[in-house]
N, C-alpha and C. Protein backbone atom coordinates (compact mmCIF):
# COMPACT_ATOMS: atom_id res chain seq x y z
N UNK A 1 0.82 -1.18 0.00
CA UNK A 1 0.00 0.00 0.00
C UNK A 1 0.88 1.26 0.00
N UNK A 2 1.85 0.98 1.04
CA UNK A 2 2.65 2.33 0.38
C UNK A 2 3.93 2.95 -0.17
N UNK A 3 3.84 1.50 -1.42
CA UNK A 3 4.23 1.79 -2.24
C UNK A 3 3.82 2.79 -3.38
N UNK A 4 2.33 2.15 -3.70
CA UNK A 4 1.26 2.87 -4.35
C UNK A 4 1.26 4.65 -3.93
N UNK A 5 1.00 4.86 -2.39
CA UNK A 5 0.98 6.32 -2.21
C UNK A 5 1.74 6.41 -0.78
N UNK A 6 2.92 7.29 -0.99
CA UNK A 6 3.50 7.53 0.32
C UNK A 6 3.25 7.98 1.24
N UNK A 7 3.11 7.84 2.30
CA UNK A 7 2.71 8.20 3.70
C UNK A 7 3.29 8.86 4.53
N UNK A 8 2.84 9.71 4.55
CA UNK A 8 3.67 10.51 5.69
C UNK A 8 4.01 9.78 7.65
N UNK A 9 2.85 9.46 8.08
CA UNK A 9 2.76 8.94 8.85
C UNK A 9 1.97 7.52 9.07
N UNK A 10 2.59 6.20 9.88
CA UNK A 10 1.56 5.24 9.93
C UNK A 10 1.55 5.07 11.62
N UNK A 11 0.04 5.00 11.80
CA UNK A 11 0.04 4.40 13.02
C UNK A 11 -0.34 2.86 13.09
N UNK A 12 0.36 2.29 14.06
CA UNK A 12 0.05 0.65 14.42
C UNK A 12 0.10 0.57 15.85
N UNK A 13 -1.17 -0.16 16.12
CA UNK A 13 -1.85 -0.84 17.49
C UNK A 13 -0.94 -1.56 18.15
N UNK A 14 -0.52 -2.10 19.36
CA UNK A 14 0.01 -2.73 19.53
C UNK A 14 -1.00 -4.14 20.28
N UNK A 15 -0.37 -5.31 20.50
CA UNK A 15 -0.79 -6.63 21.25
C UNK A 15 -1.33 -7.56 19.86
N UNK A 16 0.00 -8.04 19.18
CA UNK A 16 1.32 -7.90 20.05
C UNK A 16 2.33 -6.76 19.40
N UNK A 17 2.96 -6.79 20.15
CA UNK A 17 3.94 -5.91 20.02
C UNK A 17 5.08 -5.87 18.77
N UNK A 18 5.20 -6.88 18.58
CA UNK A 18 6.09 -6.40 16.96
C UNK A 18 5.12 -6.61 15.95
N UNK A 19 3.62 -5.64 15.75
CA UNK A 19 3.00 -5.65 14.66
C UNK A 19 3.97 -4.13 14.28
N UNK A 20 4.61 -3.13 15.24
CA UNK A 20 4.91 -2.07 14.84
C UNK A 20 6.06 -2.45 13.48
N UNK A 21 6.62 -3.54 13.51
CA UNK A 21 7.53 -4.01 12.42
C UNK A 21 7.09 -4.26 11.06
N UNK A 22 5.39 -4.16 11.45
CA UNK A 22 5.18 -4.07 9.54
C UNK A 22 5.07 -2.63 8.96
N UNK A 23 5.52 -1.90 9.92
CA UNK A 23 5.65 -0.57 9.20
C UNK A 23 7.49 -0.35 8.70
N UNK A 24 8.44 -1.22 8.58
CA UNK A 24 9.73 -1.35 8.75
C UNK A 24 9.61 -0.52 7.06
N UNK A 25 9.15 -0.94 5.90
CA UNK A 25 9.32 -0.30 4.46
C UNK A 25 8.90 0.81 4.32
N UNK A 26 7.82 1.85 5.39
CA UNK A 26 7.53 2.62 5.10
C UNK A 26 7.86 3.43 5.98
N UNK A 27 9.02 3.26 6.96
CA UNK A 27 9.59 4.03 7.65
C UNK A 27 10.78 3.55 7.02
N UNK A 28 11.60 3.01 6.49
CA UNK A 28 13.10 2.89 5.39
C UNK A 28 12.71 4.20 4.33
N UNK A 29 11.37 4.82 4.08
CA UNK A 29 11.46 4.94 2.64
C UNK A 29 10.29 6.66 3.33
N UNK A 30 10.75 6.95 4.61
CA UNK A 30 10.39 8.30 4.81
C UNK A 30 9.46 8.84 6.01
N UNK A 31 8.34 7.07 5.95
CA UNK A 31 7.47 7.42 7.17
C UNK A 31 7.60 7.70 8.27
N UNK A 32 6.76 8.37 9.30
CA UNK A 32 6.96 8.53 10.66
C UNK A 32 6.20 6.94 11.25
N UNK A 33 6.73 6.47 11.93
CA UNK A 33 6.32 5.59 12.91
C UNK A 33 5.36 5.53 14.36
N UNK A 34 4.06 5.43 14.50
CA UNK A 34 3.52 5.72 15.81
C UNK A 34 2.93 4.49 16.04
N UNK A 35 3.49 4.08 17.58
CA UNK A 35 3.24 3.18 17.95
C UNK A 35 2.08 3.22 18.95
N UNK A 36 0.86 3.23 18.85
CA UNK A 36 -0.23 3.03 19.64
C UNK A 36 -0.29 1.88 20.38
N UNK A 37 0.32 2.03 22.26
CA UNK A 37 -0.02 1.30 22.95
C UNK A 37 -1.36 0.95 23.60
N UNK A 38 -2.05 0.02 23.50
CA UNK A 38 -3.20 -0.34 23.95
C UNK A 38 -3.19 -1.11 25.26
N UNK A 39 -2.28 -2.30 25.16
CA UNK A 39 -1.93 -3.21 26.61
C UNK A 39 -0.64 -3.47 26.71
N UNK A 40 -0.11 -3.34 28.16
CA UNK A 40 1.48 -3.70 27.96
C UNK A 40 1.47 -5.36 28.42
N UNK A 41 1.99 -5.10 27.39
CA UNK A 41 1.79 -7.08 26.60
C UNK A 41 2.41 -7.86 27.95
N UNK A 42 3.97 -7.77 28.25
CA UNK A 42 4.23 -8.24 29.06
C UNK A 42 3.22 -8.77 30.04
N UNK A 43 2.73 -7.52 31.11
CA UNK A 43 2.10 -7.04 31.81
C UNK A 43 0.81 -8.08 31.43
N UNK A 44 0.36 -8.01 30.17
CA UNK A 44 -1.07 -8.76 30.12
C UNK A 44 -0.95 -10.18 30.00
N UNK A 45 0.47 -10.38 29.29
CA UNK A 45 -0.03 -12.10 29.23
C UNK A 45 0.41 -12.15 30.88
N UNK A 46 1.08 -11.88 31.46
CA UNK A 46 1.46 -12.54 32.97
C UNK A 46 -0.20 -12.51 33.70
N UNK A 47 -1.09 -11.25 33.56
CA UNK A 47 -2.34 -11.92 33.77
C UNK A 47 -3.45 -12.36 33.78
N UNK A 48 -2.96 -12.59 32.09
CA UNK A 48 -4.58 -12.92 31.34
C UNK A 48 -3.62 -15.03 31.52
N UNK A 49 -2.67 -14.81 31.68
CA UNK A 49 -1.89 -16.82 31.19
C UNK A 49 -1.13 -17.28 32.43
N UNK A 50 -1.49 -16.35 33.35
CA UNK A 50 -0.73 -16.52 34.85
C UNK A 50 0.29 -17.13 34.49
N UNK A 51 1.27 -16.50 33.48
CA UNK A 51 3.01 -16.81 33.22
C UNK A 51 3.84 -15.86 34.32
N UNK A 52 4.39 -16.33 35.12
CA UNK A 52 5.50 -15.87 36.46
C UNK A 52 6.36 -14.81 35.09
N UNK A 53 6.21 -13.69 36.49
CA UNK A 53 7.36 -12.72 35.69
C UNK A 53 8.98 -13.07 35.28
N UNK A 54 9.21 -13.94 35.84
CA UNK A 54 10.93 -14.41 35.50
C UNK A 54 10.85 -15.11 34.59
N UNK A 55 9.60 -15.53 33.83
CA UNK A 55 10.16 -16.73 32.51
C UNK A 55 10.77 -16.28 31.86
N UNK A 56 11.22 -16.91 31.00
CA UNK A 56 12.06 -16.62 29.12
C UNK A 56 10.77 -16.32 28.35
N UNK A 57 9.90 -16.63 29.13
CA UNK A 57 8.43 -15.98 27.95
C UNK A 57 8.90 -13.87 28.05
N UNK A 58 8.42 -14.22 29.37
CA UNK A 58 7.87 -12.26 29.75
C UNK A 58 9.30 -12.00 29.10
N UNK A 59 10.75 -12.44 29.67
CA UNK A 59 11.64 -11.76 29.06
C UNK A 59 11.29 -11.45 27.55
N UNK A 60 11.31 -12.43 27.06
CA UNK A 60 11.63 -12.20 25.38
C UNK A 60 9.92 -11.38 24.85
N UNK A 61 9.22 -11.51 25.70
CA UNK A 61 7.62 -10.19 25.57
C UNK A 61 8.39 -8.75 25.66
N UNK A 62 9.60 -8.79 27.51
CA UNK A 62 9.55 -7.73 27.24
C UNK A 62 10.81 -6.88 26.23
N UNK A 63 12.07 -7.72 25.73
CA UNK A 63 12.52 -7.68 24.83
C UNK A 63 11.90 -6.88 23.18
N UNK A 64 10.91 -7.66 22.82
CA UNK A 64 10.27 -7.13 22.16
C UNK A 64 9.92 -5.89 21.89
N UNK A 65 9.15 -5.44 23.49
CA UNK A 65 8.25 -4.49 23.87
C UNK A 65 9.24 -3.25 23.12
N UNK A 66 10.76 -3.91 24.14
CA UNK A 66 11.58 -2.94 24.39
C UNK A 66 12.22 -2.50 22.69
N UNK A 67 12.63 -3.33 21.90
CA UNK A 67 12.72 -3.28 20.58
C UNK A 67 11.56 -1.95 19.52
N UNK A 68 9.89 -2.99 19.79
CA UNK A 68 9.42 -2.06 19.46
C UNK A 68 9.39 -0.25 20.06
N UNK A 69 9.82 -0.07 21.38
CA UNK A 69 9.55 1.05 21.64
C UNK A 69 10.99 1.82 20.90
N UNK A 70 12.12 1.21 20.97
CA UNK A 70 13.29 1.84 19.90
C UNK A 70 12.90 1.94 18.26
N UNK A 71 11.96 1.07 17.79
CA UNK A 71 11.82 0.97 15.91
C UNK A 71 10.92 2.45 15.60
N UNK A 72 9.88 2.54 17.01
CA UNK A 72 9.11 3.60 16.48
C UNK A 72 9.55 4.82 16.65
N UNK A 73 9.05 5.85 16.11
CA UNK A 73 9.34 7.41 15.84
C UNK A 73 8.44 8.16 17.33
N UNK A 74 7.44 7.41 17.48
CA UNK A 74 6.59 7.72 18.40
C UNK A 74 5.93 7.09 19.45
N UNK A 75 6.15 6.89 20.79
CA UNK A 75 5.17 6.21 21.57
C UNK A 75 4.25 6.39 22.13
N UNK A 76 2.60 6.13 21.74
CA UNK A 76 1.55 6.84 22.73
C UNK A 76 1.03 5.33 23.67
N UNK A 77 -0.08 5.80 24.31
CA UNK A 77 -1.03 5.28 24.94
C UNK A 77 -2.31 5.55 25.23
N UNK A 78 -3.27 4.87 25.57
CA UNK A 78 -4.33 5.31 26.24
C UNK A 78 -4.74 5.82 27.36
N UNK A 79 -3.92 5.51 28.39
CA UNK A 79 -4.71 5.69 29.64
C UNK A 79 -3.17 6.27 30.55
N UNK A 80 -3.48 6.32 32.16
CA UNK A 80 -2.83 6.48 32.91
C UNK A 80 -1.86 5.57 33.08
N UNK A 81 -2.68 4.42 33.66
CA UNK A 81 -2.32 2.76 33.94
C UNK A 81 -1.28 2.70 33.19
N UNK A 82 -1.38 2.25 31.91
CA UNK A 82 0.03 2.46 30.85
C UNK A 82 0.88 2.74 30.89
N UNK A 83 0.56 4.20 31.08
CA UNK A 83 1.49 5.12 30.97
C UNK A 83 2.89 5.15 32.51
N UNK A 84 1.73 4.64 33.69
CA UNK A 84 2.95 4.24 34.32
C UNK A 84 3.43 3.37 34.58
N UNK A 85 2.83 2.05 33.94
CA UNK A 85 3.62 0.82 34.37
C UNK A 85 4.96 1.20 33.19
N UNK A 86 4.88 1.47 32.15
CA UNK A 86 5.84 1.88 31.24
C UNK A 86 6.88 2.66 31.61
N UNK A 87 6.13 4.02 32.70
CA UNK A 87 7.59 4.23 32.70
C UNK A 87 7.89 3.77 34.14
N UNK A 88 7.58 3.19 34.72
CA UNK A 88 8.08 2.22 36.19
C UNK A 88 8.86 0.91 35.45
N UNK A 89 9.12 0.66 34.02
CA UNK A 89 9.73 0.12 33.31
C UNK A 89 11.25 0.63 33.24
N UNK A 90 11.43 1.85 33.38
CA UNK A 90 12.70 2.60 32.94
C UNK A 90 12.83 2.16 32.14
N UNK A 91 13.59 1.13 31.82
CA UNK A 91 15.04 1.43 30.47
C UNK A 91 13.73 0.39 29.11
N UNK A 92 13.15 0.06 29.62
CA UNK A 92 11.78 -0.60 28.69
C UNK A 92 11.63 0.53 28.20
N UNK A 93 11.52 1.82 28.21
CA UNK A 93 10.90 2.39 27.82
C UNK A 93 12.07 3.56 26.81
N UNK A 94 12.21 3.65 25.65
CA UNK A 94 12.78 4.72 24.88
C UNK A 94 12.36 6.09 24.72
N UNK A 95 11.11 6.25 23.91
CA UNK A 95 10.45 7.19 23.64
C UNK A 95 9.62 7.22 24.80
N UNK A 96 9.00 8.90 25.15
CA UNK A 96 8.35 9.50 26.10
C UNK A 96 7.01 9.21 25.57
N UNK A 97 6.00 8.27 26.36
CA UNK A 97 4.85 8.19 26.31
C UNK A 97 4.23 9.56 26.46
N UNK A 98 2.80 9.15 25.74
CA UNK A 98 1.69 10.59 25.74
C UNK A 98 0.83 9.84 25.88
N UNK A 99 -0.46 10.66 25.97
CA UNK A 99 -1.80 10.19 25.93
C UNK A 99 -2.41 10.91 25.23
């Protein structure tokens, strides 16, 4: 799609978290990147799958997380909640959340 017409900006949802990676061609080729946080994934599978925070799961969730929050140009959120488990994350966190 944007090849066809260039984009200035794309936003992508997150959960999970490296959907922000299908914007990788159209941020190589000019786009801005916004990453719309909805749930912090980590955070949700530990308690929507009662997975213990020390697995190699949550790590490599929050690996990810942490990846996607460096690929994007932008990090938002929805709510409060979010916004501070993210940054009670420190170094999880790159870009300055908004709401």
């Amino acid at each position: 799609m944007h090849a066809k017409k260039k984009y200035a900006v794309i936003d992508i949802n997150n959960l999970p978290d490296f959907l922000v990676f299908a914007g990788a061609y159209a941020k190589w080729t000019g786009a801005k990147i916004v990453f719309d946080m909805h749930e912090v994934t980590p955070e949700f599978y530990i308690s929507k799958y009662g997975i213990k925070p020390n697995t190699w799961t949550v790590r490599l969730l929050e690996f990810i997380e942490r990846k996607s929050f460096h690929f994007a140009d932008y990090v938002i959120n929805i709510n409060h909640t979010i916004e501070d488990v993210s940054s009670n994350a420190g170094s999880r966190l790159q870009n300055q959340p908004s709401l």
